[in-house]
PDB file of N, CA and C in Angstrom:
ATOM      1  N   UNK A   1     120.364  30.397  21.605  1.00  0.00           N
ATOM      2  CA  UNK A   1     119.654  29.317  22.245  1.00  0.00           C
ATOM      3  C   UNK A   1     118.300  29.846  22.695  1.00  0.00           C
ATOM      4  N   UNK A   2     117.078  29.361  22.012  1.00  0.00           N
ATOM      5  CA  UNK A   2     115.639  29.843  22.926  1.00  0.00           C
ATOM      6  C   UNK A   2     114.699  28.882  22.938  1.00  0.00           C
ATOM      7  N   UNK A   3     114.552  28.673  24.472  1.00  0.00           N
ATOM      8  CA  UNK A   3     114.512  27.364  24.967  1.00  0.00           C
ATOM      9  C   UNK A   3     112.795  26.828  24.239  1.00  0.00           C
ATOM     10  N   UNK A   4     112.138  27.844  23.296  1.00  0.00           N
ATOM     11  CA  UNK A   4     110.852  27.018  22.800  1.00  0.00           C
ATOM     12  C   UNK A   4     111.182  26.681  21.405  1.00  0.00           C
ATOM     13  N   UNK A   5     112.452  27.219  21.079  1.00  0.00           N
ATOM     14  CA  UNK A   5     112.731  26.593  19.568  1.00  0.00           C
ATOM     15  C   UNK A   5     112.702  25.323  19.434  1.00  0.00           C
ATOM     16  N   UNK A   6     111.924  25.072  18.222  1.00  0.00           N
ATOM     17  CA  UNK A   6     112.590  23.425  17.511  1.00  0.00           C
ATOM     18  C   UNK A   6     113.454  23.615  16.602  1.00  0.00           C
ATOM     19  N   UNK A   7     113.617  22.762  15.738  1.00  0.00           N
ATOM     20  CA  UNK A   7     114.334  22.757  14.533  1.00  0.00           C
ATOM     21  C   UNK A   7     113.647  23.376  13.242  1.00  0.00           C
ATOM     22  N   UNK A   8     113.161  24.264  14.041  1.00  0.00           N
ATOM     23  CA  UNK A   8     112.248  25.048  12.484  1.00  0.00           C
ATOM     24  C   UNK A   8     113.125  26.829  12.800  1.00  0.00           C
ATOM     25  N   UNK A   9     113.281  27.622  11.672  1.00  0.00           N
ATOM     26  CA  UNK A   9     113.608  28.676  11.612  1.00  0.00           C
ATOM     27  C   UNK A   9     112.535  29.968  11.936  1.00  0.00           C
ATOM     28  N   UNK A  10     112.894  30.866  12.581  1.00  0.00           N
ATOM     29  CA  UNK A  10     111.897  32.185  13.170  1.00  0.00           C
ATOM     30  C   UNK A  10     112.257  33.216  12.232  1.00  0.00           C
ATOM     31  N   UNK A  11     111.275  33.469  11.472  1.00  0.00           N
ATOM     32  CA  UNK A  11     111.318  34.840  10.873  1.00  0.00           C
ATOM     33  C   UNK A  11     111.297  35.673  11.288  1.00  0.00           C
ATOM     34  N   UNK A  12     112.681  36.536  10.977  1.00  0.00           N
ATOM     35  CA  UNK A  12     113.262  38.049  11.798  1.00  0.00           C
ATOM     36  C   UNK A  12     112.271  38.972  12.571  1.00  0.00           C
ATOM     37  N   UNK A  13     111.208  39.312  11.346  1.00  0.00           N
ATOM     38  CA  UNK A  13     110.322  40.182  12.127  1.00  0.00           C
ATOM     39  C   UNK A  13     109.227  39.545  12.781  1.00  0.00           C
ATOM     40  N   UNK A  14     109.086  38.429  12.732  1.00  0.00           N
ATOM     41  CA  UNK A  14     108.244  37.589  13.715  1.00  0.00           C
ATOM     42  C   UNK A  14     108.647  37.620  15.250  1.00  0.00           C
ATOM     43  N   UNK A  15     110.084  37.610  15.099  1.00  0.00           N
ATOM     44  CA  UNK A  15     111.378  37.149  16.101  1.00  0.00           C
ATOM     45  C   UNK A  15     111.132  38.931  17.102  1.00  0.00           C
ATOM     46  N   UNK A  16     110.895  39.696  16.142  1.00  0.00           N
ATOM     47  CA  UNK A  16     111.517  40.961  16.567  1.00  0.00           C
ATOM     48  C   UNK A  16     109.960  41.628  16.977  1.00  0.00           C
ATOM     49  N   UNK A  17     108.965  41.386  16.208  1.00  0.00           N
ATOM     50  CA  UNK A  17     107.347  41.764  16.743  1.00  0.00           C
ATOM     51  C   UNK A  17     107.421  41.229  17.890  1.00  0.00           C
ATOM     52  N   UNK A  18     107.595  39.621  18.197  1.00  0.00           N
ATOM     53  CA  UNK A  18     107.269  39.119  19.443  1.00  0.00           C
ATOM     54  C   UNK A  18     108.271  39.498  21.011  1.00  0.00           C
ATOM     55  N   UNK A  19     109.797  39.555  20.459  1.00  0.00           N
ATOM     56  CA  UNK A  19     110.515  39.593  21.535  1.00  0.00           C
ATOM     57  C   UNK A  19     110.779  40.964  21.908  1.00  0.00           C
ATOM     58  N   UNK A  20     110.932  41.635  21.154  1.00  0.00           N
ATOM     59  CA  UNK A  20     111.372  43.458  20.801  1.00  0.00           C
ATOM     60  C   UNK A  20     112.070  43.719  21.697  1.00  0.00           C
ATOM     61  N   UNK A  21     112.133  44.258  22.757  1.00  0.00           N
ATOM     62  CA  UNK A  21     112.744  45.119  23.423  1.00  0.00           C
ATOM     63  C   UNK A  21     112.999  44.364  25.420  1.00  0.00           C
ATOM     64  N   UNK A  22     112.380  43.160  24.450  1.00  0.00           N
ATOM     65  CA  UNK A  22     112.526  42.193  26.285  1.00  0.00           C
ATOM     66  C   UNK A  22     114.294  41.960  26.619  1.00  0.00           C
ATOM     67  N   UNK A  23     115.142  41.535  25.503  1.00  0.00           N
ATOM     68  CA  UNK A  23     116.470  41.928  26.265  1.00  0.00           C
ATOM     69  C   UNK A  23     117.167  42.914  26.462  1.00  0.00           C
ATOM     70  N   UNK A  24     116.878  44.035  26.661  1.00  0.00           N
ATOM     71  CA  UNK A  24     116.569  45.324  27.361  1.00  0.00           C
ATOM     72  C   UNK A  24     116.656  45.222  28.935  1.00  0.00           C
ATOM     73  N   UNK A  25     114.980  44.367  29.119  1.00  0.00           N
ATOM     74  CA  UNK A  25     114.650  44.544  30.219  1.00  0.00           C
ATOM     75  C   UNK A  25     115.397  43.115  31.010  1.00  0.00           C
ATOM     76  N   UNK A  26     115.563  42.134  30.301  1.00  0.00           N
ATOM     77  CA  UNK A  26     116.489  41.569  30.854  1.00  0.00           C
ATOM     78  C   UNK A  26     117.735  41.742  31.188  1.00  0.00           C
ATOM     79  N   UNK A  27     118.221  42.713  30.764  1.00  0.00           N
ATOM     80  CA  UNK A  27     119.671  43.386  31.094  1.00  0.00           C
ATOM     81  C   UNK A  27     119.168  43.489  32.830  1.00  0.00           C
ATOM     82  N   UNK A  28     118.212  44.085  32.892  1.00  0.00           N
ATOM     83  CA  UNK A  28     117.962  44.567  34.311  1.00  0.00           C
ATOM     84  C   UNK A  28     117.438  43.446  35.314  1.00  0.00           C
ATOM     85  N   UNK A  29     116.880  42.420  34.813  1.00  0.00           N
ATOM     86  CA  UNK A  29     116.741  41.601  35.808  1.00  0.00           C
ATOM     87  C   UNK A  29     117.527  40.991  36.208  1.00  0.00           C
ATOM     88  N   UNK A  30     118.413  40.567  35.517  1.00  0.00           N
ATOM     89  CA  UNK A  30     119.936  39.685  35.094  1.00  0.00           C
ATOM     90  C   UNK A  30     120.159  39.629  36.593  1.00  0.00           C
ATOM     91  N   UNK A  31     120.596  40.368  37.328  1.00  0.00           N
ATOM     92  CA  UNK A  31     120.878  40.156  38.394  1.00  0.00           C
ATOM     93  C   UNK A  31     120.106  39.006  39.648  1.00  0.00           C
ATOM     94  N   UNK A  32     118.788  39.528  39.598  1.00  0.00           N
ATOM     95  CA  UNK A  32     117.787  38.816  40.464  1.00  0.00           C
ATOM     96  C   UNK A  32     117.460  37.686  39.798  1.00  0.00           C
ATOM     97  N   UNK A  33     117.329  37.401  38.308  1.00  0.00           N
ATOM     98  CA  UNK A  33     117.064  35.690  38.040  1.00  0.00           C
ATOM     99  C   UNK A  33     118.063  34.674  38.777  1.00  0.00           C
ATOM    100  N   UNK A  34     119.223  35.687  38.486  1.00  0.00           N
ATOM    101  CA  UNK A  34     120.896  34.847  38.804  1.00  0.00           C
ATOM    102  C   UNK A  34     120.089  34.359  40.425  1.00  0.00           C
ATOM    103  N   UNK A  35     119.739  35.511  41.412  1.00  0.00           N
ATOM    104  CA  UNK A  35     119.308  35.150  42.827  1.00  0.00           C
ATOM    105  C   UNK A  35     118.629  34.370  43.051  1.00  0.00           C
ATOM    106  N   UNK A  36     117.352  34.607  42.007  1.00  0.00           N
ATOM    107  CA  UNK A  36     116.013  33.378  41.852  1.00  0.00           C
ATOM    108  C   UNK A  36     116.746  32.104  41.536  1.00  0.00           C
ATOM    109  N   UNK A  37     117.608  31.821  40.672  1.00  0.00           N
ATOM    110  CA  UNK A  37     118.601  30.268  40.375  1.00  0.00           C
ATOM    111  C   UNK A  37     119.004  29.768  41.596  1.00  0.00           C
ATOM    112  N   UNK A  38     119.847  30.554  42.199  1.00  0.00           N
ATOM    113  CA  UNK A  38     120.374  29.966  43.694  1.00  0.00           C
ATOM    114  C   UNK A  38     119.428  29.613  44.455  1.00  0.00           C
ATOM    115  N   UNK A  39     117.998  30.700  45.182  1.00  0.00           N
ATOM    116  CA  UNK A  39     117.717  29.834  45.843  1.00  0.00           C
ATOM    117  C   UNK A  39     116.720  28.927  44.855  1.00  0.00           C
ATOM    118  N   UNK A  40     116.392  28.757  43.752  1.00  0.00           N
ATOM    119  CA  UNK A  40     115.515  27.177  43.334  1.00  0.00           C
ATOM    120  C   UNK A  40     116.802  26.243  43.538  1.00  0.00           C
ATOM    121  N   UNK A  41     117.882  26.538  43.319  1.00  0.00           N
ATOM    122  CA  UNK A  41     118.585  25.177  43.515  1.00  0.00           C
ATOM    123  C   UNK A  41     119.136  24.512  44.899  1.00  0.00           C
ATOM    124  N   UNK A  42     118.946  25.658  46.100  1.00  0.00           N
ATOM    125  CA  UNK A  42     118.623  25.054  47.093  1.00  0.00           C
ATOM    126  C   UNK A  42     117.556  24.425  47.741  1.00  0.00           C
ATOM    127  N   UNK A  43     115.932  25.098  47.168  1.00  0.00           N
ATOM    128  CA  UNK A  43     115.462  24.611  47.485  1.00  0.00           C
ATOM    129  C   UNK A  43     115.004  23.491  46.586  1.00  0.00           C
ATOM    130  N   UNK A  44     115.470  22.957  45.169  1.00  0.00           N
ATOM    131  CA  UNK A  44     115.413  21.804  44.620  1.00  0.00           C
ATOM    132  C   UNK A  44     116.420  20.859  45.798  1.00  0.00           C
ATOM    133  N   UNK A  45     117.584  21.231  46.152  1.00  0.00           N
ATOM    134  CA  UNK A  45     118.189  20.189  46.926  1.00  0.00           C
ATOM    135  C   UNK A  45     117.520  19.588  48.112  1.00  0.00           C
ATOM    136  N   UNK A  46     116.621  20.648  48.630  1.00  0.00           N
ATOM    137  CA  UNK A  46     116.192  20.226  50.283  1.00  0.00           C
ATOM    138  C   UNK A  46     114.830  19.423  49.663  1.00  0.00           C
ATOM    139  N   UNK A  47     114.868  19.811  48.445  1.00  0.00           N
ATOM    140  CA  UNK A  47     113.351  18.310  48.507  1.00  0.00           C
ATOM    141  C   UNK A  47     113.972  16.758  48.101  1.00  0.00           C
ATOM    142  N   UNK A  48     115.123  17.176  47.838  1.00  0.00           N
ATOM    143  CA  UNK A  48     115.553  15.909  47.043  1.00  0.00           C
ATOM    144  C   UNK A  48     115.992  15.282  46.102  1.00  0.00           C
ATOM    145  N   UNK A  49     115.266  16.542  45.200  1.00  0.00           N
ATOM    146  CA  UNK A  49     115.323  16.847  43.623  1.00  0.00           C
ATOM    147  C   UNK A  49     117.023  16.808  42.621  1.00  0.00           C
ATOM    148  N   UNK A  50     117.915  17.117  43.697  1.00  0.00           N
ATOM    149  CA  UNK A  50     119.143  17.751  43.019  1.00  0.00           C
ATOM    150  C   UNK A  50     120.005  17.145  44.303  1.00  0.00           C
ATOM    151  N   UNK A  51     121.285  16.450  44.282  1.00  0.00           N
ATOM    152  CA  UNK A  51     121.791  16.063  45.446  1.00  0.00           C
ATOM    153  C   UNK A  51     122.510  17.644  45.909  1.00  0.00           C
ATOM    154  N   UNK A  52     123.337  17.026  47.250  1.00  0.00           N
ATOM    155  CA  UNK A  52     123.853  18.560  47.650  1.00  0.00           C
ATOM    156  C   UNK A  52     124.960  19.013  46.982  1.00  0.00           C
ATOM    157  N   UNK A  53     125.718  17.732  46.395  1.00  0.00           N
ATOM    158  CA  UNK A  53     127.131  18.204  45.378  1.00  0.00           C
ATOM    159  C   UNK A  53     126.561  19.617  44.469  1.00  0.00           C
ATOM    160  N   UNK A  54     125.638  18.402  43.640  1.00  0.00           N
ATOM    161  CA  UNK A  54     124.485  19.238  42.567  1.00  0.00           C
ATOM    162  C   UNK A  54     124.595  20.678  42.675  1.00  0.00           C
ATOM    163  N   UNK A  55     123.976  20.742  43.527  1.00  0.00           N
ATOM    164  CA  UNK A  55     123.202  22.189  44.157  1.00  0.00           C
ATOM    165  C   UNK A  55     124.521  22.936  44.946  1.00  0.00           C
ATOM    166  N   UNK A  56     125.494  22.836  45.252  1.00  0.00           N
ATOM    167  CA  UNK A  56     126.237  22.870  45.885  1.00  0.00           C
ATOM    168  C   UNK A  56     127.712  23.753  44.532  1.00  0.00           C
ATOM    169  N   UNK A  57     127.198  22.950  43.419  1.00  0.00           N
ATOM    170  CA  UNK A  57     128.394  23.229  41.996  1.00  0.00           C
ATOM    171  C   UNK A  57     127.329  24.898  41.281  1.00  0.00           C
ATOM    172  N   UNK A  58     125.959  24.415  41.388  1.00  0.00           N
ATOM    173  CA  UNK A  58     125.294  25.428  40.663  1.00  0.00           C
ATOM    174  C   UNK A  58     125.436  26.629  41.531  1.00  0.00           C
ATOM    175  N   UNK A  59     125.188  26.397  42.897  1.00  0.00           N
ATOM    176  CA  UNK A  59     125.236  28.104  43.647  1.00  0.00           C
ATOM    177  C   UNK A  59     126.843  28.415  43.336  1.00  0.00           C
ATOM    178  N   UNK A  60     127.813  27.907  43.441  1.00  0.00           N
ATOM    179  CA  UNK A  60     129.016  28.159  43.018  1.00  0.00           C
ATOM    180  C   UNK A  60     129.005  28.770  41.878  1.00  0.00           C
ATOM    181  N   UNK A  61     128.608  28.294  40.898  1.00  0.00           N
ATOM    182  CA  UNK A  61     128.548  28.838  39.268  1.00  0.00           C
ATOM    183  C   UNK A  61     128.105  30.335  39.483  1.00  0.00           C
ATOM    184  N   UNK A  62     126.689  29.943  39.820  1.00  0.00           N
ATOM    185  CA  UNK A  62     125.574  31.318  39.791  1.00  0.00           C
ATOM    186  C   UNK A  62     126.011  32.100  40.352  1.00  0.00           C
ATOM    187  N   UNK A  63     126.923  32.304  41.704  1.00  0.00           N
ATOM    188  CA  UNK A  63     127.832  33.334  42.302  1.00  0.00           C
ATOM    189  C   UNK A  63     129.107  33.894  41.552  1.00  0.00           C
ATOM    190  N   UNK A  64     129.706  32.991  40.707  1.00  0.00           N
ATOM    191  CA  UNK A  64     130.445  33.647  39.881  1.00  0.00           C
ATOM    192  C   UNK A  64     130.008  34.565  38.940  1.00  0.00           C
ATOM    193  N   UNK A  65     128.233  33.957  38.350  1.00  0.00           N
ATOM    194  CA  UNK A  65     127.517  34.887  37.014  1.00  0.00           C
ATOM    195  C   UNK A  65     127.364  36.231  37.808  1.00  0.00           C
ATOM    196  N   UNK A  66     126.949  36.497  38.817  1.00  0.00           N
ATOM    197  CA  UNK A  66     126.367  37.022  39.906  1.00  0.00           C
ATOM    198  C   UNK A  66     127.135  38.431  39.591  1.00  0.00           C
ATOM    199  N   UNK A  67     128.227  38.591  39.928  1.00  0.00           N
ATOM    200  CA  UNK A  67     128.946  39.992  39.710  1.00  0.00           C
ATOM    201  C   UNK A  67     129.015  40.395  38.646  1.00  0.00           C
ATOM    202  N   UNK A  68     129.440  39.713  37.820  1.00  0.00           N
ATOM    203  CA  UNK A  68     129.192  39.659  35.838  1.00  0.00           C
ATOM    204  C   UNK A  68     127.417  40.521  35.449  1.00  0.00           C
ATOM    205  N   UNK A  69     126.647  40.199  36.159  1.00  0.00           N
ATOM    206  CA  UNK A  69     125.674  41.015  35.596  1.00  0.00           C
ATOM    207  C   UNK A  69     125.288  42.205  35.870  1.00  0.00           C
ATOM    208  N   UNK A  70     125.857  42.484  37.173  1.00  0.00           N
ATOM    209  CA  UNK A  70     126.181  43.987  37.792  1.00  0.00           C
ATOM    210  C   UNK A  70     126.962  45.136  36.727  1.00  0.00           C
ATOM    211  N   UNK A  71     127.673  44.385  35.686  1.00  0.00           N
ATOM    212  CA  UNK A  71     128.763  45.177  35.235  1.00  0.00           C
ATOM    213  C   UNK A  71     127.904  46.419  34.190  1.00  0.00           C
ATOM    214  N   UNK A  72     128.590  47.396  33.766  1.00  0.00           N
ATOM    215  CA  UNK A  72     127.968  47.680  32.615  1.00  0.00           C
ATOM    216  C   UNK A  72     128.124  46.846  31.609  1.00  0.00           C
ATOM    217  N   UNK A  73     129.417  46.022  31.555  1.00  0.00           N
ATOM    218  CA  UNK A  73     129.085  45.115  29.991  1.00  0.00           C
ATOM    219  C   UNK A  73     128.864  44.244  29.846  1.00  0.00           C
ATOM    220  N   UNK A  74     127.861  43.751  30.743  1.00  0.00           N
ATOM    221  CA  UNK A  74     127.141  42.286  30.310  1.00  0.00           C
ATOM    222  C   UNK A  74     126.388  42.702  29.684  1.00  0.00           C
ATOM    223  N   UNK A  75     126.099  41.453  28.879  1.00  0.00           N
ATOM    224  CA  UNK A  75     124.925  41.636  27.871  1.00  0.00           C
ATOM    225  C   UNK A  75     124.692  40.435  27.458  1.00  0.00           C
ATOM    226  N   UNK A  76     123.294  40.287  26.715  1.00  0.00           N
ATOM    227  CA  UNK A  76     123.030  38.787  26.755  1.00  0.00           C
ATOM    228  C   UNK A  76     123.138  38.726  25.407  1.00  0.00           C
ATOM    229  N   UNK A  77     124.185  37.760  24.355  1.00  0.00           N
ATOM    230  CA  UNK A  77     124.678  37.419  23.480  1.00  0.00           C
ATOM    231  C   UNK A  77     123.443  37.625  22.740  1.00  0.00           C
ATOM    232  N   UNK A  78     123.776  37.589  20.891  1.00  0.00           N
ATOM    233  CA  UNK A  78     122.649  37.446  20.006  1.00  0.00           C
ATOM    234  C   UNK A  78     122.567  36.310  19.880  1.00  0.00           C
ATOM    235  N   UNK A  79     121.111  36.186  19.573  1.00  0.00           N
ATOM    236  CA  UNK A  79     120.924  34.437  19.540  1.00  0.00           C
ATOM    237  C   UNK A  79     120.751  33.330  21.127  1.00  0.00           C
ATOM    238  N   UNK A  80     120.764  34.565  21.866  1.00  0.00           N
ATOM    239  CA  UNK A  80     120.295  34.152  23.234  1.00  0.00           C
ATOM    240  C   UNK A  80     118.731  34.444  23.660  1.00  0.00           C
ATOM    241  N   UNK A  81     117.982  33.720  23.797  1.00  0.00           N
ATOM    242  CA  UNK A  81     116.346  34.102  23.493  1.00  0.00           C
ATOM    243  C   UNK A  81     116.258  35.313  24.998  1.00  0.00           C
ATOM    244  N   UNK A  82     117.081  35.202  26.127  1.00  0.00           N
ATOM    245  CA  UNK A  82     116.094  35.743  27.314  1.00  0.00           C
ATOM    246  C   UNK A  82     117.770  35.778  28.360  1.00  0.00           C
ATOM    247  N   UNK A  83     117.459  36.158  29.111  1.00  0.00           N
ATOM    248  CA  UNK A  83     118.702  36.159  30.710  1.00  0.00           C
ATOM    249  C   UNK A  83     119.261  34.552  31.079  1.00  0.00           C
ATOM    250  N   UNK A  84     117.525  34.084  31.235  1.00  0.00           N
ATOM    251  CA  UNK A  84     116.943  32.529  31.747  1.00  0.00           C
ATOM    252  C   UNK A  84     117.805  31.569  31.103  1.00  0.00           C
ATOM    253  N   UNK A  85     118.106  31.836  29.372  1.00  0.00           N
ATOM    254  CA  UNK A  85     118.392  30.762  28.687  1.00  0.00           C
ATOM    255  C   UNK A  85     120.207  31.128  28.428  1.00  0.00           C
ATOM    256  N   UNK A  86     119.945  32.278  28.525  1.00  0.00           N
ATOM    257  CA  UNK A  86     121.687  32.807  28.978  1.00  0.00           C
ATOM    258  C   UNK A  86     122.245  32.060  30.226  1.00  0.00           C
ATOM    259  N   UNK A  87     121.790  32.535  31.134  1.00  0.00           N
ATOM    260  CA  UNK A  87     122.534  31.598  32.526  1.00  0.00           C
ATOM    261  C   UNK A  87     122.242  30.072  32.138  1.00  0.00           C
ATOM    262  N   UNK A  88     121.225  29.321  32.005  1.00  0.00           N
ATOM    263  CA  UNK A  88     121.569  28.281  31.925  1.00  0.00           C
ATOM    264  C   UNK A  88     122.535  27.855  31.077  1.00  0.00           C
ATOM    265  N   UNK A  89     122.666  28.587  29.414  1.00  0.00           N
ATOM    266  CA  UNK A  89     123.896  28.078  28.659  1.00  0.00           C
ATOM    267  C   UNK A  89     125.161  28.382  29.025  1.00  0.00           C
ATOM    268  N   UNK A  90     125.400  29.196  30.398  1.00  0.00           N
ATOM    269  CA  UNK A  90     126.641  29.799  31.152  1.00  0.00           C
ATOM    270  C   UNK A  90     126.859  28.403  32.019  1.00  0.00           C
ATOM    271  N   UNK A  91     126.122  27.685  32.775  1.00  0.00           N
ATOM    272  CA  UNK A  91     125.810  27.034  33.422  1.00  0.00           C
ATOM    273  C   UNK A  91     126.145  25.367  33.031  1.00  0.00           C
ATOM    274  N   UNK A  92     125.704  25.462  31.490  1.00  0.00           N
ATOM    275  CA  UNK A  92     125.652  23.695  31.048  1.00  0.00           C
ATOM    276  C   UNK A  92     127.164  23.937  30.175  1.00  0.00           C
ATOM    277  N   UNK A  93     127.372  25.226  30.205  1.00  0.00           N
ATOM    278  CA  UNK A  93     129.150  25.113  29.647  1.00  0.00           C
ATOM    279  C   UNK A  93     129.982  24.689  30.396  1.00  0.00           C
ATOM    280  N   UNK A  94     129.873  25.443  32.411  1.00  0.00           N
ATOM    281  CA  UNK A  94     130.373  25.082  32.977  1.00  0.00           C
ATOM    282  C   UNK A  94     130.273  23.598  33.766  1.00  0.00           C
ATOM    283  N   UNK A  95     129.005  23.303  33.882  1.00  0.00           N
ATOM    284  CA  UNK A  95     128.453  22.034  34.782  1.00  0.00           C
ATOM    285  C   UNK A  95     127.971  20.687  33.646  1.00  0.00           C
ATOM    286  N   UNK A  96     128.091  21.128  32.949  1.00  0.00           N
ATOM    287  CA  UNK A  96     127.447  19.700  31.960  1.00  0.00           C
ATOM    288  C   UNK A  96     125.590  19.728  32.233  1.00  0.00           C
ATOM    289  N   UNK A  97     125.248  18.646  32.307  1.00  0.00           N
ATOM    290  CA  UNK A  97     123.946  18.550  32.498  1.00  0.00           C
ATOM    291  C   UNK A  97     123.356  19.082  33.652  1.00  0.00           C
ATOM    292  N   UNK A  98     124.346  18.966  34.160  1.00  0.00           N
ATOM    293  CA  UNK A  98     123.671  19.277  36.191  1.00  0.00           C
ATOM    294  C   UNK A  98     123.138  20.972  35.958  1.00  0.00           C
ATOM    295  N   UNK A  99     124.114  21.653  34.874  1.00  0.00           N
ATOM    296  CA  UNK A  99     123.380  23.368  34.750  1.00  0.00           C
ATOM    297  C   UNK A  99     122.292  23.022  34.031  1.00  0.00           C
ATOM    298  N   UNK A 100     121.360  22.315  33.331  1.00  0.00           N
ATOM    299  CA  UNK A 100     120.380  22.270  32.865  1.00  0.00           C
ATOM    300  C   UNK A 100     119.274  22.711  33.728  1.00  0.00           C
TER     301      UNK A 100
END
């Protein structure tokens, strides 16, 4: 899943010049995006944006991803563009649209 694809195909070494070695470094952020998710989805709730159920199902989720990326064997699937588009497809498996 990479969230600027259309329905057109990426040539490997296009794929691999441009992205190279970024899920690497996303291994390492993995943790703190998961943190950055929780609080945007609280503070999407306190504007309004997301009711409190909403926001309320996603910090639930994101606390479960939360220890999972600590591990040594997480890793972000092939065919996963980034961490970002990993948790959210962790997210819209578990929550339907509301993980979007």
């Amino acid at each position: 899943m990479k969230l600027w694809q259309k329905d057109t195909a990426v040539d490997k070494a296009v794929e691999q010049f441009t992205v190279g070695k970024d899920k690497e470094f996303d291994q390492l952020l993995a943790p703190f995006d998961v943190l950055g998710n929780i609080a945007h989805a609280k503070m999407l709730a306190s504007v309004g944006l997301l009711t409190a159920e909403e926001a309320n199902q996603l910090v639930k989720s994101l606390q479960k991803i939360y220890p999972k990326t600590l591990g040594v064997d997480f890793a972000i699937p092939e065919g996963m563009e980034d961490i970002h588009s990993y948790v959210e497809y962790l997210l819209t498996q578990e929550l339907g649209d509301t993980g979007k």
